[in-house]
Protein backbone atom coordinates (compact mmCIF):
# COMPACT_ATOMS: atom_id res chain seq x y z
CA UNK A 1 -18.72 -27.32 0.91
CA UNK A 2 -19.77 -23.82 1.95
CA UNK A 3 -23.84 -23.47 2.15
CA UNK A 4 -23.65 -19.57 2.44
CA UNK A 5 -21.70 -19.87 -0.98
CA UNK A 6 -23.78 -22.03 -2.51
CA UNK A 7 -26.84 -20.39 -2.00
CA UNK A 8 -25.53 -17.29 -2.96
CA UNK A 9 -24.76 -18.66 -6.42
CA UNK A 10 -28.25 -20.63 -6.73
CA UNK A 11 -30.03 -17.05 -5.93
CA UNK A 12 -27.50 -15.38 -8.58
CA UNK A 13 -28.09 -18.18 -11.40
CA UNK A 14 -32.01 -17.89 -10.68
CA UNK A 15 -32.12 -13.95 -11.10
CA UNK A 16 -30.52 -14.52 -14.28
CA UNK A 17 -32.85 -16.66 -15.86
CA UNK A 18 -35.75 -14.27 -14.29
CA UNK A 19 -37.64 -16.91 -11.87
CA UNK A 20 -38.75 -16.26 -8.65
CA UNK A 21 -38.24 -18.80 -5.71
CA UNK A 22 -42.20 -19.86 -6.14
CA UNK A 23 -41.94 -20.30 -9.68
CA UNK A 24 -38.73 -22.20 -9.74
CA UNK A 25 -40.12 -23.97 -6.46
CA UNK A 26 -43.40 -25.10 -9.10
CA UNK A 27 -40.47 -26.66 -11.89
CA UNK A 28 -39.27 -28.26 -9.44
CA UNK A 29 -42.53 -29.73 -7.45
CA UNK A 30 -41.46 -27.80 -4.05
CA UNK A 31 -42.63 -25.35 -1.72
CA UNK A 32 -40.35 -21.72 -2.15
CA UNK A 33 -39.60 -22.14 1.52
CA UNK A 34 -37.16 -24.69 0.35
CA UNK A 35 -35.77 -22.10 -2.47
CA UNK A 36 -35.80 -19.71 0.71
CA UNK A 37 -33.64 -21.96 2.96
CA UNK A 38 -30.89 -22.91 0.07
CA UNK A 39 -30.35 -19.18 -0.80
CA UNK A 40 -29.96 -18.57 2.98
CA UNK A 41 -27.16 -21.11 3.26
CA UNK A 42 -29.74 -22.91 5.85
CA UNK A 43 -30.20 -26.11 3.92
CA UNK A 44 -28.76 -28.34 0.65
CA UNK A 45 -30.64 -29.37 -2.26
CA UNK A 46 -31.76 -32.68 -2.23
CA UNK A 47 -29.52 -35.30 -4.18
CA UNK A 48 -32.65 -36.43 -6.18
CA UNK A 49 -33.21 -32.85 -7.47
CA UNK A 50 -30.19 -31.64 -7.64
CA UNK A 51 -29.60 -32.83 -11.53
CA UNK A 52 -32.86 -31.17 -12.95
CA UNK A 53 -32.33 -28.32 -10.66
CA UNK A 54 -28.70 -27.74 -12.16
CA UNK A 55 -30.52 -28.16 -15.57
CA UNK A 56 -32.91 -25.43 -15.22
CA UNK A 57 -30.29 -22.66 -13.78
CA UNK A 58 -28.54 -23.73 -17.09
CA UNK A 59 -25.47 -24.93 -14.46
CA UNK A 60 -23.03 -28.47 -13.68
CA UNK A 61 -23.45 -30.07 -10.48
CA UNK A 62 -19.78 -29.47 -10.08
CA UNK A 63 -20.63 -25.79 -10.44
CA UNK A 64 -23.61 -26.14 -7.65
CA UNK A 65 -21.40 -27.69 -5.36
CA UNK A 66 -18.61 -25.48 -5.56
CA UNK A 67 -21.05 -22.33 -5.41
CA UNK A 68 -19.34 -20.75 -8.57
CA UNK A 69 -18.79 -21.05 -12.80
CA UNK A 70 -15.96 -23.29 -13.35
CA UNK A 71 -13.75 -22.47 -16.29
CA UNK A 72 -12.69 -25.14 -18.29
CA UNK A 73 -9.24 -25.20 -17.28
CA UNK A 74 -9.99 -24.84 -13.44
CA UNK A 75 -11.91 -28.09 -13.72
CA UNK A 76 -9.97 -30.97 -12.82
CA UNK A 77 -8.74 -29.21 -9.89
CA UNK A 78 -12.36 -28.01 -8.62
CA UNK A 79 -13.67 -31.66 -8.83
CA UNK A 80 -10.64 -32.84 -6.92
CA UNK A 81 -11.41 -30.25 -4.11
CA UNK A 82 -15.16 -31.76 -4.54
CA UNK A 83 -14.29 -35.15 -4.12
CA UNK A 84 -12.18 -33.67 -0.64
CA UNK A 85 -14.45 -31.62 0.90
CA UNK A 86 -17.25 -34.20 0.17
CA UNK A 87 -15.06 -36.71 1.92
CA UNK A 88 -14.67 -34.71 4.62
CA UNK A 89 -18.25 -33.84 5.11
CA UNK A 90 -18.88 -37.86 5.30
CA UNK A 91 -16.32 -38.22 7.63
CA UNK A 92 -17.29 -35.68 10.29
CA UNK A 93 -20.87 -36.76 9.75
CA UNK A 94 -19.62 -41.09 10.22
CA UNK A 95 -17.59 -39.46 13.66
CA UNK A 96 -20.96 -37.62 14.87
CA UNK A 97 -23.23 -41.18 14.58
CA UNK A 98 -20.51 -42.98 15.74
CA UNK A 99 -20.13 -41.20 18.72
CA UNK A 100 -23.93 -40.83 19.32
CA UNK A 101 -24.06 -44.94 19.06
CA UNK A 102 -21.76 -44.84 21.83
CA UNK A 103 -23.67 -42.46 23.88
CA UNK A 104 -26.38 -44.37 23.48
CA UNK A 105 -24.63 -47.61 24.69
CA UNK A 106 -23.32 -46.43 27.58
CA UNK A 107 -26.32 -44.56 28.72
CA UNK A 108 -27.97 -47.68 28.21
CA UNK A 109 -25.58 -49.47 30.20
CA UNK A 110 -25.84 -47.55 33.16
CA UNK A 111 -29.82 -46.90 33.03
CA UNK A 112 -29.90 -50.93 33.10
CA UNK A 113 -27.87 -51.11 36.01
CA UNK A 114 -29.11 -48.42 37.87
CA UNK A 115 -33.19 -50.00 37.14
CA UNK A 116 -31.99 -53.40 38.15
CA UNK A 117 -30.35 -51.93 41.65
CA UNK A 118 -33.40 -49.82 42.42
CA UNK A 119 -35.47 -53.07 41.28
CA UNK A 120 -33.64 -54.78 43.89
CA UNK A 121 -34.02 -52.96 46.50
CA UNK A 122 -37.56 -51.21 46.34
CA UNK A 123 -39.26 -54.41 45.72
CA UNK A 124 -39.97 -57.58 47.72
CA UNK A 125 -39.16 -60.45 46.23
CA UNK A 126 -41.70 -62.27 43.90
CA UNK A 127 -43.65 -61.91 40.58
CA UNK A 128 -43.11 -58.28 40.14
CA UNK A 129 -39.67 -58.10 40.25
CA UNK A 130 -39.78 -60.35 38.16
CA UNK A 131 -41.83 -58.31 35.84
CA UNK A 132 -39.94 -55.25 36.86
CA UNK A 133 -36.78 -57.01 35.69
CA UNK A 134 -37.70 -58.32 32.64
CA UNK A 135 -39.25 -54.93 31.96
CA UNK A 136 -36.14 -53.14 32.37
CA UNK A 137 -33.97 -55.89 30.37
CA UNK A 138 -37.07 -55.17 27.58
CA UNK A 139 -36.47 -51.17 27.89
CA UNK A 140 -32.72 -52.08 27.26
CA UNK A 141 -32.68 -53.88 24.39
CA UNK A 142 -34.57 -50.81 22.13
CA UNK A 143 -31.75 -48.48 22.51
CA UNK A 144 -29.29 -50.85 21.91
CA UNK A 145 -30.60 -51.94 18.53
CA UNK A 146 -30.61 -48.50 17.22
CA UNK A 147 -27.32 -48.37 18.68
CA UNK A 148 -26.69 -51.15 16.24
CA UNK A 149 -28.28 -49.42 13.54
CA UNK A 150 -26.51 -46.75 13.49
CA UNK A 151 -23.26 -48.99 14.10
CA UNK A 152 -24.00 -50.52 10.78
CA UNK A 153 -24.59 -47.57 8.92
CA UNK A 154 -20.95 -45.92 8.92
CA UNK A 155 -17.88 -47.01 7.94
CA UNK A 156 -17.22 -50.96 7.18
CA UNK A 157 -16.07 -54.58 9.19
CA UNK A 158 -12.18 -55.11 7.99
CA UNK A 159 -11.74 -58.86 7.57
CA UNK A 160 -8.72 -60.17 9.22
CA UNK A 161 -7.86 -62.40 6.74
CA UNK A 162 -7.92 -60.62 3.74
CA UNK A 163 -8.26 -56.89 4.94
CA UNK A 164 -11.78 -56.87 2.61
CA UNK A 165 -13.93 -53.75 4.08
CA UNK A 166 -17.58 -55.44 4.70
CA UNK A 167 -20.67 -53.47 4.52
CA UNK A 168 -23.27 -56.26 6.03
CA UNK A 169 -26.81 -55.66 6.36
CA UNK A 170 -28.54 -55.10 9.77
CA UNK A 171 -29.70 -58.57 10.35
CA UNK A 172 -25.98 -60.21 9.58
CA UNK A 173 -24.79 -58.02 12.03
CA UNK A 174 -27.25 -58.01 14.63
CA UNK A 175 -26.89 -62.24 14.84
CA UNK A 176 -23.26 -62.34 14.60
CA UNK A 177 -21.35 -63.22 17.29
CA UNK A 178 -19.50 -60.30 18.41
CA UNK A 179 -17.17 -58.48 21.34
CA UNK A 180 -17.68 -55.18 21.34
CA UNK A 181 -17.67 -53.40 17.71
CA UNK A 182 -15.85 -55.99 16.30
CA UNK A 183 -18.26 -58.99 14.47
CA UNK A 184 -17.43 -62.41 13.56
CA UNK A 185 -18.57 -62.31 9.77
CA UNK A 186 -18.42 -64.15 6.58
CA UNK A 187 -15.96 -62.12 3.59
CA UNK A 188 -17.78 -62.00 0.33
CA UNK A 189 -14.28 -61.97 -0.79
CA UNK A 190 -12.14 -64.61 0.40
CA UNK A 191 -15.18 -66.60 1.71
CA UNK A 192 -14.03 -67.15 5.07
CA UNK A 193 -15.80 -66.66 8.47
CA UNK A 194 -13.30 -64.61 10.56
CA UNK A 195 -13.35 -61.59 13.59
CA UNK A 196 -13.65 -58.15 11.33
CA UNK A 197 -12.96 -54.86 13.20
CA UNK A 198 -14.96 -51.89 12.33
CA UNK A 199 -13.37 -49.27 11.08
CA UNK A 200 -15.13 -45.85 10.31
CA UNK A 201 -12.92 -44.86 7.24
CA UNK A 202 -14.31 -47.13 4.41
């Protein structure tokens, strides 16, 4: 999807219908920065005001997204190219958190080892390394559940036995066994408990 385009055609179809930005900012219960920022090609419209948005430029959502009228003819292809660059879009955005979870891990990884040497040898032994210790295990543990989060939140958990993509919630993932990104989990579909690898294509 090109947001230059797009906004280029939101600022056309408004002009036509005579509204300013602040006055079709007030239909639609915004501030005309936003207007500003989607004629700019800065920003998107929201999903959940995207529909009465499309309404009052008197335009489909097919035509928002592809930033142009679509005659009749021209549509089936159009929505096809939709449905592609949309899937693209996901997928670059799924590769961007995936990566950051991993950045997170390993920075995590190697802050917790690094704490736990300095631990070791700045302080005596006795309660507070302890407490040092179990601070720095404590300090660990955040990251990595928003690691997990955001493991969770792209792609799906391919079950070995039936090669059924799994979307689980956080808390079946977080107390599954698991090595690495790949999660011993139950199938909805064949019903069985096996090792599912995550893969980020769903």
């Amino acid at each position: 999807m090109e947001q230059l385009k797009i906004g280029k055609f939101i600022a056309e179809c408004r002009k036509k219908i005579n509204l300013t930005q602040m006055q079709l900012a007030e239909k639609l219960g915004i501030t005309d920065k936003a207007i500003s920022k989607w004629e700019r090609g800065i920003a998107m419209p929201d999903s959940s005001i995207m529909l009465q948005l499309c309404n009052i430029l008197g335009i489909s959502v097919n035509e928002l997204l592809s930033g142009e009228k679509i005659i009749m003819e021209n549509t089936n292809q159009k929505n096809e190219q939709l449905l592609l660059d949309i899937a693209k879009e996901l997928e670059r955005k799924n590769k961007i958190i995936w990566a950051s979870m991993w950045t997170i891990m390993i920075v995590s990884i190697t802050s917790l080892f690094a704490g736990l040497l300095i631990a070791a040898f700045l302080i005596p032994e006795g309660i507070w390394l302890l407490v040092t210790i179990i601070g720095i295990c404590i300090v660990f543990l955040i990251p990595c559940f928003f690691a997990l989060k955001l493991e969770v939140s792209v792609g799906a958990y391919k079950c070995k036995n039936c090669g059924n993509e799994i979307v689980p919630t956080y808390s079946e993932a977080l107390w599954a066994m698991h090595c690495g990104t790949t999660r011993r989990l139950k199938c909805p579909k064949c019903n069985k408990r096996t090792w599912c690898k995550k893969v980020i294509k769903k």
